[in-house]
N, C-alpha and C. Protein backbone atom coordinates (compact mmCIF):
# COMPACT_ATOMS: atom_id res chain seq x y z
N UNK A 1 4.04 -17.47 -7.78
CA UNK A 1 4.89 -16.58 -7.01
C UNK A 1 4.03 -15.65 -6.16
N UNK A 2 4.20 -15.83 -4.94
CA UNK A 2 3.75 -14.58 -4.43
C UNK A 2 4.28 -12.92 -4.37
N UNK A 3 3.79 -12.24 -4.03
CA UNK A 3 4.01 -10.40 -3.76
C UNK A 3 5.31 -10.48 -3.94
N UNK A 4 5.58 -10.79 -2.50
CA UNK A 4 6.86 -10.86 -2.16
C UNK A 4 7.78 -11.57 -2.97
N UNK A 5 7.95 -12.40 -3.56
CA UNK A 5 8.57 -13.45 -4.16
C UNK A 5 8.88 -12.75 -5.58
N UNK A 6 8.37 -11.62 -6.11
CA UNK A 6 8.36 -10.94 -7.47
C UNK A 6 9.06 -9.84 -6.75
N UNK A 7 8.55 -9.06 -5.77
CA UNK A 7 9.72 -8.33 -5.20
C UNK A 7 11.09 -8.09 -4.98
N UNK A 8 11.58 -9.67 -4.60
CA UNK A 8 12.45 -10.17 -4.27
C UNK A 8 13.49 -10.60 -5.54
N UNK A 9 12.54 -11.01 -6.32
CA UNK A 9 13.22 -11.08 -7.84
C UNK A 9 13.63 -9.56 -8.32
N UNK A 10 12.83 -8.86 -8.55
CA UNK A 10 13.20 -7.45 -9.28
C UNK A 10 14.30 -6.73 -8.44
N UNK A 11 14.25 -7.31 -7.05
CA UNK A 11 15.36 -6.74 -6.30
C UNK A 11 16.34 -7.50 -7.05
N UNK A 12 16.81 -8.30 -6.95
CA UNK A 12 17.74 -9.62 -7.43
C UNK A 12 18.68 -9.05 -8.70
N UNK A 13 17.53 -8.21 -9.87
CA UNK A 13 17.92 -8.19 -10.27
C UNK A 13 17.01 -8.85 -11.56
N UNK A 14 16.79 -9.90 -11.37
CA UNK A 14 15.66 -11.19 -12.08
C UNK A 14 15.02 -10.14 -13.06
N UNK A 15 14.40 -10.96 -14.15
CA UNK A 15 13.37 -10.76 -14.78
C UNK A 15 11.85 -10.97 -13.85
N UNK A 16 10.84 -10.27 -13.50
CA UNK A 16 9.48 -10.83 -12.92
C UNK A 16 8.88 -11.10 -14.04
N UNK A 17 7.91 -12.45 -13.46
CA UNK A 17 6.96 -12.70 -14.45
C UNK A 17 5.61 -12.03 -14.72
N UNK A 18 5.78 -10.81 -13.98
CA UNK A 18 5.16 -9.84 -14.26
C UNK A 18 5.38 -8.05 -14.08
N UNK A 19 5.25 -6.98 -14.01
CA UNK A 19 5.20 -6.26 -13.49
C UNK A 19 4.62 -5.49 -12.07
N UNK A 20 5.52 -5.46 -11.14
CA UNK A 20 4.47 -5.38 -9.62
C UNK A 20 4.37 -4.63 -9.81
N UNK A 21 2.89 -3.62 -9.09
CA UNK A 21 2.08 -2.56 -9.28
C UNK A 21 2.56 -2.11 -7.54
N UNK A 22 1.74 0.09 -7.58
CA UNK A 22 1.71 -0.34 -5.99
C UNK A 22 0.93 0.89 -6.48
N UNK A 23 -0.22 1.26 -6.44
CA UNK A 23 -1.16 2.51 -6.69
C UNK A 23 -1.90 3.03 -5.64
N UNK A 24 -1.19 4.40 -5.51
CA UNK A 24 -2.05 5.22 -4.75
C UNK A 24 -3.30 5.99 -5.07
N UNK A 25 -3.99 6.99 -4.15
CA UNK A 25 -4.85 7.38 -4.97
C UNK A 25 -5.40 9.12 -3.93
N UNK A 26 -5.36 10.13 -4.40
CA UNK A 26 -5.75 11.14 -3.69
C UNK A 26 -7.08 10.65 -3.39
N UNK A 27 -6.72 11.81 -2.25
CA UNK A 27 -8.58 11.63 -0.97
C UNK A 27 -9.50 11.93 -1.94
N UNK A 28 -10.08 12.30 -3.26
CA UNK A 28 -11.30 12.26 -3.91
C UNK A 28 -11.55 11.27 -4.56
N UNK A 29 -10.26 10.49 -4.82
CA UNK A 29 -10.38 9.22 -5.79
C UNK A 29 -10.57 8.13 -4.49
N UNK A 30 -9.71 8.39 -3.63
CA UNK A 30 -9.94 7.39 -2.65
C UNK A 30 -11.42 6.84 -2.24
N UNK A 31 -12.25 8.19 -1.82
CA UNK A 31 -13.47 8.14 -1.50
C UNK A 31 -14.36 7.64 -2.40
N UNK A 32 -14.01 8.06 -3.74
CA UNK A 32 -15.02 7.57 -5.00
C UNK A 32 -14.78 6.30 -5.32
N UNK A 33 -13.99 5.42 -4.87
CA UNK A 33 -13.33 4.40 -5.23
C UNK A 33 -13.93 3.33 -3.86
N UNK A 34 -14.01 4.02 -2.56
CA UNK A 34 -14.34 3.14 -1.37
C UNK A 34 -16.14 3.17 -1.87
N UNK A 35 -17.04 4.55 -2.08
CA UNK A 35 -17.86 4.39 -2.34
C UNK A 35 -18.49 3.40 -3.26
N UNK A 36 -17.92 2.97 -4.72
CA UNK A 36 -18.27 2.24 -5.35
C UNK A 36 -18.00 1.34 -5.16
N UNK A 37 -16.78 0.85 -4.16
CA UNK A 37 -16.72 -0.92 -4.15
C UNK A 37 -17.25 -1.23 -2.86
N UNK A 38 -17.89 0.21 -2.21
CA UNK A 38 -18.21 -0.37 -0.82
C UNK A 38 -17.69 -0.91 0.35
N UNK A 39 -16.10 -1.01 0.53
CA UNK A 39 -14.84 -1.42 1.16
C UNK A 39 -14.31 -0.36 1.14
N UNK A 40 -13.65 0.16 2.64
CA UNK A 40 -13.02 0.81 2.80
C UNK A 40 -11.27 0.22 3.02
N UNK A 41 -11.15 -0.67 2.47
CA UNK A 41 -10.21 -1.13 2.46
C UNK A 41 -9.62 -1.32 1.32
N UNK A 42 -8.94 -0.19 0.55
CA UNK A 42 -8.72 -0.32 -1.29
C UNK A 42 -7.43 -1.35 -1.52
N UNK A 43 -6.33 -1.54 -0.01
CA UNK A 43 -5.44 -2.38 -0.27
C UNK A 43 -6.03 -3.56 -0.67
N UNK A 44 -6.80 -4.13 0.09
CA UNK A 44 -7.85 -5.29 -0.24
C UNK A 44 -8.34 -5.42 -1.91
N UNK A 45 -8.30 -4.48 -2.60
CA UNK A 45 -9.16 -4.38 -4.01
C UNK A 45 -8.12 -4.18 -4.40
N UNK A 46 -7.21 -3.61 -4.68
CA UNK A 46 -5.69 -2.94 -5.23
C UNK A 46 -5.07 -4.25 -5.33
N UNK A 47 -4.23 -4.74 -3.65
CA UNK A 47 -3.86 -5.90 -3.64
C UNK A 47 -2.24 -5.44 -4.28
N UNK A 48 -1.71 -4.32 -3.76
CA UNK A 48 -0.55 -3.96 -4.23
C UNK A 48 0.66 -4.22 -3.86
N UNK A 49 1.94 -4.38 -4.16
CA UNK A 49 2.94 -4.96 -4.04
C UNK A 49 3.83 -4.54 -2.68
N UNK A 50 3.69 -3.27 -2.98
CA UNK A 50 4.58 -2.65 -1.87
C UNK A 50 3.37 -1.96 -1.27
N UNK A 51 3.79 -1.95 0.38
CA UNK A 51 3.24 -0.99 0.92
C UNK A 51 3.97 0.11 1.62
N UNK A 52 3.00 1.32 1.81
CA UNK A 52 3.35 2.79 1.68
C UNK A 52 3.00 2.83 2.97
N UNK A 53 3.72 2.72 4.18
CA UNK A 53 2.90 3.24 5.70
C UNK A 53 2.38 4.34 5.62
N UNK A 54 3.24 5.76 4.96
CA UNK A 54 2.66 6.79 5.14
C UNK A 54 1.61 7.26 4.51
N UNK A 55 1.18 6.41 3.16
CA UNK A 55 -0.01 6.20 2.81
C UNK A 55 -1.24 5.96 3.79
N UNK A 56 -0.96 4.90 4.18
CA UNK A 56 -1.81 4.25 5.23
C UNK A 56 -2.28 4.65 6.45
N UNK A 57 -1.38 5.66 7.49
CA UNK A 57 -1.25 6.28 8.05
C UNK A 57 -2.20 7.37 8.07
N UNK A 58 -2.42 8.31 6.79
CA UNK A 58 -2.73 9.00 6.41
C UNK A 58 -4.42 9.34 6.01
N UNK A 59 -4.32 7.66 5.88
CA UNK A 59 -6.00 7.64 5.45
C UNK A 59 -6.18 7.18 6.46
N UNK A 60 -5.62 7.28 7.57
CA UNK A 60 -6.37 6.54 9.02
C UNK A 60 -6.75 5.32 8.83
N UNK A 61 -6.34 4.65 8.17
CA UNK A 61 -6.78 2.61 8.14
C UNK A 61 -5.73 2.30 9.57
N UNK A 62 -4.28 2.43 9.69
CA UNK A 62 -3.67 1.32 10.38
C UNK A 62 -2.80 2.33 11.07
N UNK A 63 -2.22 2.47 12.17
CA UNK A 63 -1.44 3.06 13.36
C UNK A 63 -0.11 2.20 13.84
N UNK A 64 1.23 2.21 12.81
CA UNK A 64 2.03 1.54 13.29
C UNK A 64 2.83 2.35 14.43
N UNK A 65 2.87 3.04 14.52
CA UNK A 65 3.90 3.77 14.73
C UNK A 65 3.84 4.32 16.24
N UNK A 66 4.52 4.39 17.12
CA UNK A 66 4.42 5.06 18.34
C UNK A 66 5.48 6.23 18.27
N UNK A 67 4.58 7.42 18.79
CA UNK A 67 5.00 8.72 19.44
C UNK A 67 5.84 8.88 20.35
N UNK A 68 6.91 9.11 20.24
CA UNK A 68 8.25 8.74 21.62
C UNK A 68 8.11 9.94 22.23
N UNK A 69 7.69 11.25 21.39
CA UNK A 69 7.94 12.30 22.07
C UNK A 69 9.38 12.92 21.43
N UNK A 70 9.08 13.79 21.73
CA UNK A 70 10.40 14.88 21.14
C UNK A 70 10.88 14.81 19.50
N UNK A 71 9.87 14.77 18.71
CA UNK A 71 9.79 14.73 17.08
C UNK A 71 10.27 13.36 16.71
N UNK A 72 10.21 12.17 17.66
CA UNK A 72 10.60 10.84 17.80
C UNK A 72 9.25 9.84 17.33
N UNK A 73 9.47 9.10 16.43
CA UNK A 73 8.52 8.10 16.26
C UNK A 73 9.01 6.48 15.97
């Protein structure tokens, strides 16, 4: 099963054949965590179920979002 596919189950309703994870981590753990695996990419090492844009956002990895202007995004 993939990510999604266990997602989709627990939505359902289903039993998963596992428990999906989705772990964040404050900016000191973040850093101590990129430092030791050397990847600044912890989704990559995590490998977590759901993703958090505003997570992501936040640590400056990825820019979905466009600025419309007037408190609009």
């Amino acid at each position: 099963m993939t990510h999604r596919d266990v997602i989709k189950a627990v939505l359902r309703g289903q039993r998963p054949p596992y428990v999906p994870w989705a772990c964040a981590f404050t900016g000191g753990a973040r850093r101590t965590l990129c430092g030791h695996s050397g990847n600044d990419d912890l989704h990559s090492i995590v490998d977590n179920h759901i993703l958090y844009l505003n997570h992501v956002l936040t640590s400056g990895a990825v820019d979905y979002f466009e600025d419309l202007g007037d408190g609009r995004v």
